[in-house]
Protein backbone atom coordinates (compact mmCIF):
# COMPACT_ATOMS: atom_id res chain seq x y z
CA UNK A 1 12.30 -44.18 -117.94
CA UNK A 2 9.33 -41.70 -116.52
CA UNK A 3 6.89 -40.42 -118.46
CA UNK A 4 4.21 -37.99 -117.79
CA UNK A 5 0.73 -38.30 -118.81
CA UNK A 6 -2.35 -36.13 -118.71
CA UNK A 7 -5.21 -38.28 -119.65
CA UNK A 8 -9.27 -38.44 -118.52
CA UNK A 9 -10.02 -41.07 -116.30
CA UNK A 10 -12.79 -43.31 -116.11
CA UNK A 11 -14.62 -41.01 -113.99
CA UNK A 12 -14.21 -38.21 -117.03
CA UNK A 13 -11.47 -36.54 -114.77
CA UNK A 14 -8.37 -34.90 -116.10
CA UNK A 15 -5.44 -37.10 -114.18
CA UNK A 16 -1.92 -35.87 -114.52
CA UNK A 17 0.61 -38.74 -113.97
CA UNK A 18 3.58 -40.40 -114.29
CA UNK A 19 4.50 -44.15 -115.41
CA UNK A 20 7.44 -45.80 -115.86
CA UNK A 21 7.87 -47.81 -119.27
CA UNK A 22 10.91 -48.47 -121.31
CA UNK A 23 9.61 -45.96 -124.62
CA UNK A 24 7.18 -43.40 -125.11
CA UNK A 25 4.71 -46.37 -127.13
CA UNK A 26 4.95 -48.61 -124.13
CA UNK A 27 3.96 -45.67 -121.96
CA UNK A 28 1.12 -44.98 -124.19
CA UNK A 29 -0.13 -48.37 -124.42
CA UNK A 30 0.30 -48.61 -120.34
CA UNK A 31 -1.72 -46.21 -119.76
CA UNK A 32 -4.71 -47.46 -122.31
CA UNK A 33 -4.82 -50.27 -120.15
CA UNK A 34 -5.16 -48.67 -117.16
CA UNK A 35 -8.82 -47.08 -118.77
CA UNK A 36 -7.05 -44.05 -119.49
CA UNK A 37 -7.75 -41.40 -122.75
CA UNK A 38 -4.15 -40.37 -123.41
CA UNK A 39 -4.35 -36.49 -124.24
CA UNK A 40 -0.85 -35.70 -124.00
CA UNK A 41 2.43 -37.96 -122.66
CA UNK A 42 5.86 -36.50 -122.30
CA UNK A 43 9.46 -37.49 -120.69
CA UNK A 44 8.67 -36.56 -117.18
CA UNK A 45 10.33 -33.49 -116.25
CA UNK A 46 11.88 -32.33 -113.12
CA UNK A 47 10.01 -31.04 -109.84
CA UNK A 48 8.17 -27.40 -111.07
CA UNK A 49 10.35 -27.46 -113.86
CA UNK A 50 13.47 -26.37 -111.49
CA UNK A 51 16.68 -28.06 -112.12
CA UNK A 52 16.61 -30.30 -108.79
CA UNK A 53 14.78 -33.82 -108.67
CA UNK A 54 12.30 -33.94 -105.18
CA UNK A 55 14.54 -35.83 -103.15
CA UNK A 56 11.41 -38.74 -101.88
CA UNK A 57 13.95 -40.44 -99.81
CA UNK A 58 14.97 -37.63 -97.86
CA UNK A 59 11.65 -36.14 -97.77
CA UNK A 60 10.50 -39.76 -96.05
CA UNK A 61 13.17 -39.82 -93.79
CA UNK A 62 12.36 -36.57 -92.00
CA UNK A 63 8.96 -36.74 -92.13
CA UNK A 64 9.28 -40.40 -90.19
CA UNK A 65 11.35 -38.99 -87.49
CA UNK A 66 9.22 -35.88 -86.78
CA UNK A 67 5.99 -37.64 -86.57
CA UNK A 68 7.47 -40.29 -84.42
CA UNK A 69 8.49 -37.51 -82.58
CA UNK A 70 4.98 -36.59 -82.16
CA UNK A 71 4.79 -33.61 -84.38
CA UNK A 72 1.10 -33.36 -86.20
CA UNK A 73 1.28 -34.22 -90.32
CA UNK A 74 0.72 -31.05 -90.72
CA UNK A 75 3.13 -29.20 -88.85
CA UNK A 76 5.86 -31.99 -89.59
CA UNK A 77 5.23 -30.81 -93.40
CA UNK A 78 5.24 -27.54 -92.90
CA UNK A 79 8.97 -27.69 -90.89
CA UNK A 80 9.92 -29.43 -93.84
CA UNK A 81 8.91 -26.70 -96.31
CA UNK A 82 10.45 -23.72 -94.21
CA UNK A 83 13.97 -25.54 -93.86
CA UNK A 84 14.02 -25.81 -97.52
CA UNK A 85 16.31 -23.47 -99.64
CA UNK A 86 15.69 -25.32 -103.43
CA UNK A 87 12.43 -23.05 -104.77
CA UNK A 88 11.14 -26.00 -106.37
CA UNK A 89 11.33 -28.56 -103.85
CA UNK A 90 9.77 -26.07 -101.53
CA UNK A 91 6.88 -24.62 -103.85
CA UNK A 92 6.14 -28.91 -103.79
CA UNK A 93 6.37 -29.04 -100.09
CA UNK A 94 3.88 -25.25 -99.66
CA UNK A 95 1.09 -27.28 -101.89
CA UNK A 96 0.69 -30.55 -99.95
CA UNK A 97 0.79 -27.98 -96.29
CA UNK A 98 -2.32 -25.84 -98.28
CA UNK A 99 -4.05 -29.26 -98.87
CA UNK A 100 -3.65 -30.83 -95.73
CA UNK A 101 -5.00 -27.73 -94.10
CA UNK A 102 -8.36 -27.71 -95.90
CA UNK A 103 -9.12 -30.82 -94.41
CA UNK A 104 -7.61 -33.28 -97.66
CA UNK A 105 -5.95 -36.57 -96.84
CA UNK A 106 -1.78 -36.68 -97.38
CA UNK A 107 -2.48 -38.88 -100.22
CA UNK A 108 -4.94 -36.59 -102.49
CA UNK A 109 -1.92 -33.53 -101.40
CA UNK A 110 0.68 -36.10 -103.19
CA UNK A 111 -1.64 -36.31 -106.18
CA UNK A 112 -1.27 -32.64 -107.20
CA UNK A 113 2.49 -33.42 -107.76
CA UNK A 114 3.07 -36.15 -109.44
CA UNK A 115 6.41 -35.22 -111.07
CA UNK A 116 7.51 -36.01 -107.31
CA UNK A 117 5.26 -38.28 -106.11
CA UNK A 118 4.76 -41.78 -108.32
CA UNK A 119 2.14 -43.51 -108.49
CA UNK A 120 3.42 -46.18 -106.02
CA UNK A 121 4.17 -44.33 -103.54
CA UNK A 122 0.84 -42.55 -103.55
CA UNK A 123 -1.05 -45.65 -103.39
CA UNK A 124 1.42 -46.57 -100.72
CA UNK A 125 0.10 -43.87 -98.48
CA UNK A 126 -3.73 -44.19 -99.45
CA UNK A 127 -3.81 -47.88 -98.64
CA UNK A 128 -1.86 -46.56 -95.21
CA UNK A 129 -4.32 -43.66 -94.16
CA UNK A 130 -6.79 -46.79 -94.30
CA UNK A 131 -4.93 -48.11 -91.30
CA UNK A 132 -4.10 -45.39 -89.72
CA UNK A 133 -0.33 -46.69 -89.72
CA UNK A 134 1.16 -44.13 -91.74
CA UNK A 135 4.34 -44.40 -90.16
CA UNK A 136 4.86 -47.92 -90.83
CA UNK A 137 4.32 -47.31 -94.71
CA UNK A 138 7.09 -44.28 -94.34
CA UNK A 139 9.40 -46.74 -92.58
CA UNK A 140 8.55 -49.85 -94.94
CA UNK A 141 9.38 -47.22 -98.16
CA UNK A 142 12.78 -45.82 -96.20
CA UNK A 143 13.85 -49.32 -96.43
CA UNK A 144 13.03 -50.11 -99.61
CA UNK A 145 14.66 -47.23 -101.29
CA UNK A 146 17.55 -47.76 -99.16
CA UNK A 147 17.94 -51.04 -100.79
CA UNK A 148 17.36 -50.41 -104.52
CA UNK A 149 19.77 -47.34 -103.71
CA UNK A 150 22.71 -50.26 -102.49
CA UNK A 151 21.39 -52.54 -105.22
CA UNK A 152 22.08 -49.95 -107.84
CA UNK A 153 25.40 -48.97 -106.26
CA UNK A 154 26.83 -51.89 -106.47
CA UNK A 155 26.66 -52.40 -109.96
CA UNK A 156 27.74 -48.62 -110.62
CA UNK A 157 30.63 -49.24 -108.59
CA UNK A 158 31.04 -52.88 -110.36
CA UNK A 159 31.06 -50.60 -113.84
CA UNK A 160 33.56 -48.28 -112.67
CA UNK A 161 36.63 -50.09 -112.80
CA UNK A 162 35.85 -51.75 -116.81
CA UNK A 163 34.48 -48.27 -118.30
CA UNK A 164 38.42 -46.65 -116.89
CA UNK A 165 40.17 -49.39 -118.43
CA UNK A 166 38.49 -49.11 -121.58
CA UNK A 167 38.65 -44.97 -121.82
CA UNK A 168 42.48 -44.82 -120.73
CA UNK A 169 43.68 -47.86 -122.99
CA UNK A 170 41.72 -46.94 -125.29
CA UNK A 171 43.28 -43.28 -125.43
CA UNK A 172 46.81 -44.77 -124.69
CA UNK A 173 46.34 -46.73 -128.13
CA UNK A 174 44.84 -43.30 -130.32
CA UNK A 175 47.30 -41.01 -129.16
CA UNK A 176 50.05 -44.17 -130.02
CA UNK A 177 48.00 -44.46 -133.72
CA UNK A 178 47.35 -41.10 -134.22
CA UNK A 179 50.77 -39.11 -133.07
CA UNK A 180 53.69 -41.80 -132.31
CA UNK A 181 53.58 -44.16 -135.48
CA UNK A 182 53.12 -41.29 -137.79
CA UNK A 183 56.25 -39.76 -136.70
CA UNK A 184 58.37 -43.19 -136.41
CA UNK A 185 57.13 -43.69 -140.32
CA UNK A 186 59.35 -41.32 -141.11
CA UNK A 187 62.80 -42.90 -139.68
CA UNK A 188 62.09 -45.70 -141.83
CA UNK A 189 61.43 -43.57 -145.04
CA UNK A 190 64.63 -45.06 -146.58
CA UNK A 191 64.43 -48.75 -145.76
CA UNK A 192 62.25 -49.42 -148.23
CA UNK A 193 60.06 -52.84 -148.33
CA UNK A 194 62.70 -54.46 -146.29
CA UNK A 195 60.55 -53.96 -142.95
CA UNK A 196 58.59 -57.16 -141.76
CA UNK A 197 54.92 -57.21 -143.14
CA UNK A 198 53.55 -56.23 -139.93
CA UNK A 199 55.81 -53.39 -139.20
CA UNK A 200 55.45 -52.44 -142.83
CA UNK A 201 51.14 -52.25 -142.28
CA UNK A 202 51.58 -49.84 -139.48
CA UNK A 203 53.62 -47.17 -140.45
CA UNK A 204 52.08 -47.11 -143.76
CA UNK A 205 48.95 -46.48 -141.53
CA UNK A 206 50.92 -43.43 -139.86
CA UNK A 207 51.90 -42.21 -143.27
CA UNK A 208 48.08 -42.30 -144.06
CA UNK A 209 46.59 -40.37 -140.92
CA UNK A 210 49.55 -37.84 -141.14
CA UNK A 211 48.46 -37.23 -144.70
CA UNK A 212 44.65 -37.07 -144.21
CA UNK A 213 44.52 -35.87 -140.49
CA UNK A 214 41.99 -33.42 -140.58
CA UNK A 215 39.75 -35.79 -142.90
CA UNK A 216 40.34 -38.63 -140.07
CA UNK A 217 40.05 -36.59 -137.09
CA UNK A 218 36.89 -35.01 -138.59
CA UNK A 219 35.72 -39.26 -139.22
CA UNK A 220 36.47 -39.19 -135.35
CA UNK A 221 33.95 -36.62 -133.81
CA UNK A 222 31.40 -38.02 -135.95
CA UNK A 223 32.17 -41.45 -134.79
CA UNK A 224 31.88 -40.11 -131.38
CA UNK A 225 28.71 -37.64 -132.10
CA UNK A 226 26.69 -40.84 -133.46
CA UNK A 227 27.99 -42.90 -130.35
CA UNK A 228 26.91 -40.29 -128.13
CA UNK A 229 23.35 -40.21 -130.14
CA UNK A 230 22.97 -43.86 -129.65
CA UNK A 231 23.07 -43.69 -126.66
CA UNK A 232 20.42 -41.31 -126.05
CA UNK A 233 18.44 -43.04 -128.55
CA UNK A 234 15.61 -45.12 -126.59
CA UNK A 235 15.00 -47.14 -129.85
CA UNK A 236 18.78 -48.23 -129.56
CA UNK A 237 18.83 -48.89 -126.03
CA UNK A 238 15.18 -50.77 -126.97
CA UNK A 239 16.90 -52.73 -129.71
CA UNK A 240 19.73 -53.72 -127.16
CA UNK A 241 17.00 -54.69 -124.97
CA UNK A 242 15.34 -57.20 -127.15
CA UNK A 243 19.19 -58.63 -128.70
CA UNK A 244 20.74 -58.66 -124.29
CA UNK A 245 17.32 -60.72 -123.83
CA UNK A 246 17.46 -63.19 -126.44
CA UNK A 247 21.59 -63.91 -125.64
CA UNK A 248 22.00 -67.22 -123.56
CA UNK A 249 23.01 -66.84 -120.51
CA UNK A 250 22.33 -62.86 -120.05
CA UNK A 251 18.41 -62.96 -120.97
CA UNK A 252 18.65 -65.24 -117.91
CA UNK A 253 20.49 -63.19 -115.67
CA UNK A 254 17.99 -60.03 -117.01
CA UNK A 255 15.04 -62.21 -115.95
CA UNK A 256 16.43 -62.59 -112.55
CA UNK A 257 17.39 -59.05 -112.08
CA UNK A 258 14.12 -57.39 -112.94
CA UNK A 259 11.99 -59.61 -111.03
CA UNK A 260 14.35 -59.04 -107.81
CA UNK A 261 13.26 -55.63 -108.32
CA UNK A 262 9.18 -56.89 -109.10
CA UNK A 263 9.15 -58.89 -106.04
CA UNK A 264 10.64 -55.95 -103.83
CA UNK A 265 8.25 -53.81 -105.02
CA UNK A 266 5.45 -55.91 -105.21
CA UNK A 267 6.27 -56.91 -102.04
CA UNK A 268 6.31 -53.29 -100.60
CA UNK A 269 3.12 -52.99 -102.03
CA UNK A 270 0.91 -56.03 -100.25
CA UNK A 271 2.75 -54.68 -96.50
CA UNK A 272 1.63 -51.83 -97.07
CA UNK A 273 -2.28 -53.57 -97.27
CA UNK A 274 -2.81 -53.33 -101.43
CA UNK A 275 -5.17 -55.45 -103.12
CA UNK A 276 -2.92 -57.75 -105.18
CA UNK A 277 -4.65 -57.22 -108.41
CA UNK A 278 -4.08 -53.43 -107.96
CA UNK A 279 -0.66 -54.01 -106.19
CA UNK A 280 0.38 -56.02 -109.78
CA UNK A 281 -1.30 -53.53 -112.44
CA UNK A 282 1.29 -50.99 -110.58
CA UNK A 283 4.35 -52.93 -110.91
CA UNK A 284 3.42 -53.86 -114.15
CA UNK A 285 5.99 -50.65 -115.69
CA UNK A 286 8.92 -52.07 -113.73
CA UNK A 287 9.18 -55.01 -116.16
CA UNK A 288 10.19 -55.33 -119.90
CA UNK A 289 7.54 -56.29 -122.46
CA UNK A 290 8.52 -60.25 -122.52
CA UNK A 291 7.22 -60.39 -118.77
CA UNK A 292 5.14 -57.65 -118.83
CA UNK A 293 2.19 -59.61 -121.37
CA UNK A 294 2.87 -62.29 -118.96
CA UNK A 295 1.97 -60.04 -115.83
CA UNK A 296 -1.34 -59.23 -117.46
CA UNK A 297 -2.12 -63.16 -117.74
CA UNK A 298 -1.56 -63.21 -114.42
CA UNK A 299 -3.88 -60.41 -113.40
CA UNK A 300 -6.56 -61.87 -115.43
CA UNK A 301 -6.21 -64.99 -113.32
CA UNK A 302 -5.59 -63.72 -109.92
CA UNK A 303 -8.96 -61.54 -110.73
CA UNK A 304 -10.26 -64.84 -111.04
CA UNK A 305 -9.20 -66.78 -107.66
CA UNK A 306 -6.61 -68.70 -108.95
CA UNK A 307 -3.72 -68.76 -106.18
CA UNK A 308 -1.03 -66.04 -107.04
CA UNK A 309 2.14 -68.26 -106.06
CA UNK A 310 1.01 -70.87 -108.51
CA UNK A 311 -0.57 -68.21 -111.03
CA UNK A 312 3.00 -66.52 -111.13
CA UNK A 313 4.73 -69.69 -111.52
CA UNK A 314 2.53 -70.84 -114.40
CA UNK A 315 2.94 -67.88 -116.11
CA UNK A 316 6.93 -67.33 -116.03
CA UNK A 317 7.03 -64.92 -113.17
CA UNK A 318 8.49 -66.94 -110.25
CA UNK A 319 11.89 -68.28 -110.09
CA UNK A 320 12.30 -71.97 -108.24
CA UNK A 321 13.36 -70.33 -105.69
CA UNK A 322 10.55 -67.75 -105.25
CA UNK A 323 8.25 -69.98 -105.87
CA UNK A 324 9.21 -71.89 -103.09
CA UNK A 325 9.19 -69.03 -100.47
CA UNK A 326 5.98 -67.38 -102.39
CA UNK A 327 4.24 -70.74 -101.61
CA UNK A 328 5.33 -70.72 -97.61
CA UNK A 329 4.51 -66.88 -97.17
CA UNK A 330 1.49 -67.80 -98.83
CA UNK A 331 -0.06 -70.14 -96.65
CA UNK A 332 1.39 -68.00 -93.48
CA UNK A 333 -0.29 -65.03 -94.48
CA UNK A 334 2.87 -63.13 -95.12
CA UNK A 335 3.49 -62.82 -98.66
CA UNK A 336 4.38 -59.24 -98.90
CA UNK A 337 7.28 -60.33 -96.29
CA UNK A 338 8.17 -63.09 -98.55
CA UNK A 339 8.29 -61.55 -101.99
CA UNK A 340 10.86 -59.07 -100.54
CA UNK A 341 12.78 -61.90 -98.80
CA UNK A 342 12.74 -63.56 -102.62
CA UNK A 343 14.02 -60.14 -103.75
CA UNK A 344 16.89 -60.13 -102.05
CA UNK A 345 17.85 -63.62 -102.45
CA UNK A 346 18.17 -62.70 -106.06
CA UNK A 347 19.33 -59.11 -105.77
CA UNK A 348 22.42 -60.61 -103.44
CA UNK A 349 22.87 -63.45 -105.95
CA UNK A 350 23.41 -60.91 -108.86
CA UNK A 351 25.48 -58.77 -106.96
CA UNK A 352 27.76 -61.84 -106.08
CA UNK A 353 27.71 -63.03 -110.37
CA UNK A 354 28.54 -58.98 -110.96
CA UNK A 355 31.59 -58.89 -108.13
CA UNK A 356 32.82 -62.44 -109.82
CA UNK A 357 32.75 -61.00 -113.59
CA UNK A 358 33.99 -57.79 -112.34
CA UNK A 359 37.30 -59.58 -110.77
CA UNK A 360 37.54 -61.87 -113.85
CA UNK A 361 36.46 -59.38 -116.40
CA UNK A 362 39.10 -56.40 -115.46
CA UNK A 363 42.34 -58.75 -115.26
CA UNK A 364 41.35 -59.85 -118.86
CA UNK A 365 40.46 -56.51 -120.17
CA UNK A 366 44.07 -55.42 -118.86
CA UNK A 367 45.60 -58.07 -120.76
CA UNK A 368 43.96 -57.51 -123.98
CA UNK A 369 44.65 -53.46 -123.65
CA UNK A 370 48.46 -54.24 -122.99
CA UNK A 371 48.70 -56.73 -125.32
CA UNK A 372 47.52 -54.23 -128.02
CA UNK A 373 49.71 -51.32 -126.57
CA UNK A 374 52.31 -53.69 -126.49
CA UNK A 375 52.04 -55.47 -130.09
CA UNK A 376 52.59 -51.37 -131.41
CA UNK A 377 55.45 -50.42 -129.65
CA UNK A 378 57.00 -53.71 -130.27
CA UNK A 379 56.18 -53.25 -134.22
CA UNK A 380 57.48 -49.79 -134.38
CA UNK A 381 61.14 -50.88 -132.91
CA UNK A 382 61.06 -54.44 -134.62
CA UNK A 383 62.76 -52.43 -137.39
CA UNK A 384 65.53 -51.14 -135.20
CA UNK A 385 66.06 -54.68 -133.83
CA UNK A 386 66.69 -56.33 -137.10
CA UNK A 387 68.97 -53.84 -138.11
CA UNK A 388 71.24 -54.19 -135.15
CA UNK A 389 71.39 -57.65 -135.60
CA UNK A 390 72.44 -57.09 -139.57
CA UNK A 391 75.11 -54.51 -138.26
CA UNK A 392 76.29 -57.28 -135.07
């Protein structure tokens, strides 16, 4: 989750940015140990306060093929604004053309918006307009975003399938407890106790919603309502969090997943010619607060000149495998090329565990929602059986 902050820096200047932590607290505390004086920190908005998110991605991708094209920065920018119809998106576009034309680098023009820009990708640029290779750093973000994009659609598309099983059984067995056994309650008014135990529990359920429907259906939406507030809640999704990290098994798999995304960034980062120390302070939102205190043990001993594949691995932060690859790209020279390697051994490893649960996981949930459908229907008309038998 984003978070804006307007806070004085440690050269007593007002900064206006954005970090990424899991609550508002962790924000807060972020962003005292970056030597910043917190005066205000909000959910970050959207671009100019317009109802349409800067689109970065896109933004990169045209602004790499016109400059390859040989179009100034300047001009390439200002294209960019003119074709744009979204007011906000455009007003974001008009400010960075201004700056670059009195003479200020593209990275202090990103500054002034950082409800589009992060912080990442503005140090991206800066350490870029130090080599003069600011195409490569376009090119090297393009590909990154491309992948978290396909990482994250994958396990959207992996959530699909469970999330329709569950809302359409689940309505299939309401609208059978709510409207069908209520009304089959009443055939078997006059048979008395002589209905089998089980039959005999579930109409006496439909006798009690028909009589206390609006009480129940009112005990419904507020179900629902507090559902739906949960899940806006950041303390519950916080609280899930902590309980999903401590579970054998899944705390593992978490681990893996979010430093796949660590290393990509990370990696992203060191290509594009960051320090290490800084390139790891600016990764350090991406992670939850179990690895994040272990992050800032790391910093305090890369800072020192302790080796950073060994550093990571000592402190929790490097998977066998990474390690392994860390400690050849390491001795190459290529570790930015590495850590993103070691990202996407991982990333294609959970996407293979998510595709595996997903086929085993949707079979079974299908047998457990017609199993329940079926147990109903079968003890509203187990009745009807035993009296044909009585009458054969």
């Amino acid at each position: 989750m984003r978070y804006r902050v307007k806070a004085i820096g440690s050269d007593a200047r007002v900064v206006d940015t954005e970090l990424d932590a899991p609550s508002e607290g962790e924000a807060r505390a972020l962003a005292i140990a970056r030597g910043l004086v917190v005066l205000s920190l909000t959910r970050a908005g959207r671009v100019g306060g317009g109802r349409a998110r800067f689109p970065l991605l896109l933004f990169n991708q045209e602004l790499l093929a016109l400059l390859r094209a040989g179009i100034p920065l300047a001009e390439a920018v200002a294209a960019l604004s003119e074709k744009e119809t979204r007011a906000p998106v455009r007003s974001v576009l008009s400010d960075i053309v201004a700056a670059l034309r009195e003479g200020q680098p593209l990275s202090r023009a990103l500054e002034r918006a950082p409800q589009a820009f992060p912080d990442l990708y503005v140090a991206m640029i800066r350490a870029a307009e130090r080599t003069s290779d600011l195409e490569r750093a376009l090119e090297r973000y393009v590909a990154y975003q491309q992948q978290v994009d396909t990482l994250r659609g994958k396990l959207i598309s992996a959530a699909i399938y469970p999330a329709l099983l569950v809302g359409v059984g689940g309505l299939v067995v309401m609208f059978l407890l709510g409207y069908v056994v209520p009304r089959f309650s009443h055939i078997y008014e006059d048979v008395g106790n002589d209905l089998p135990w089980l039959s005999q529990v579930l109409l006496d359920w439909g006798r009690l919603v028909e009589a206390h429907a609006l009480g129940m259906g009112g005990v419904l939406l507020a179900v629902i309502a507090a559902l739906v507030l949960a899940a806006r809640s950041e303390a519950v999704w916080a609280a899930v969090g902590r309980q999903a990290w401590r579970t054998p098994g899944i705390g593992e798999r978490l681990r893996a997943f979010e430093l796949a995304r660590f290393y990509r960034t990370l990696g992203m980062l060191l290509s594009g010619g960051i320090p290490a120390v800084g390139a790891l302070r600016m990764v350090s939102g991406l992670l939850s607060p179990t690895l994040r205190a272990s992050l800032q043990l790391a910093i305090e001993r890369v800072r020192e000149g302790q080796p950073f594949t060994a550093t990571l691995a000592a402190c929790g932060l490097a998977t066998p495998v990474a390690q392994r690859m860390l400690a050849v790209g390491e001795r190459a020279g290529n570790l930015g090329e590495m850590l993103t390697r070691s990202a996407e051994f991982h990333e294609e490893d959970t996407a293979r565990e998510i595709e595996w649960l997903t086929r085993l996981f949707g079979p079974v949930l299908m047998l457990v929602i017609g199993g329940a459908i079926g147990l109903i229907v079968v003890l509203m008309y187990l009745p009807i059986f035993q009296l044909a038998e009585s009458i054969g």
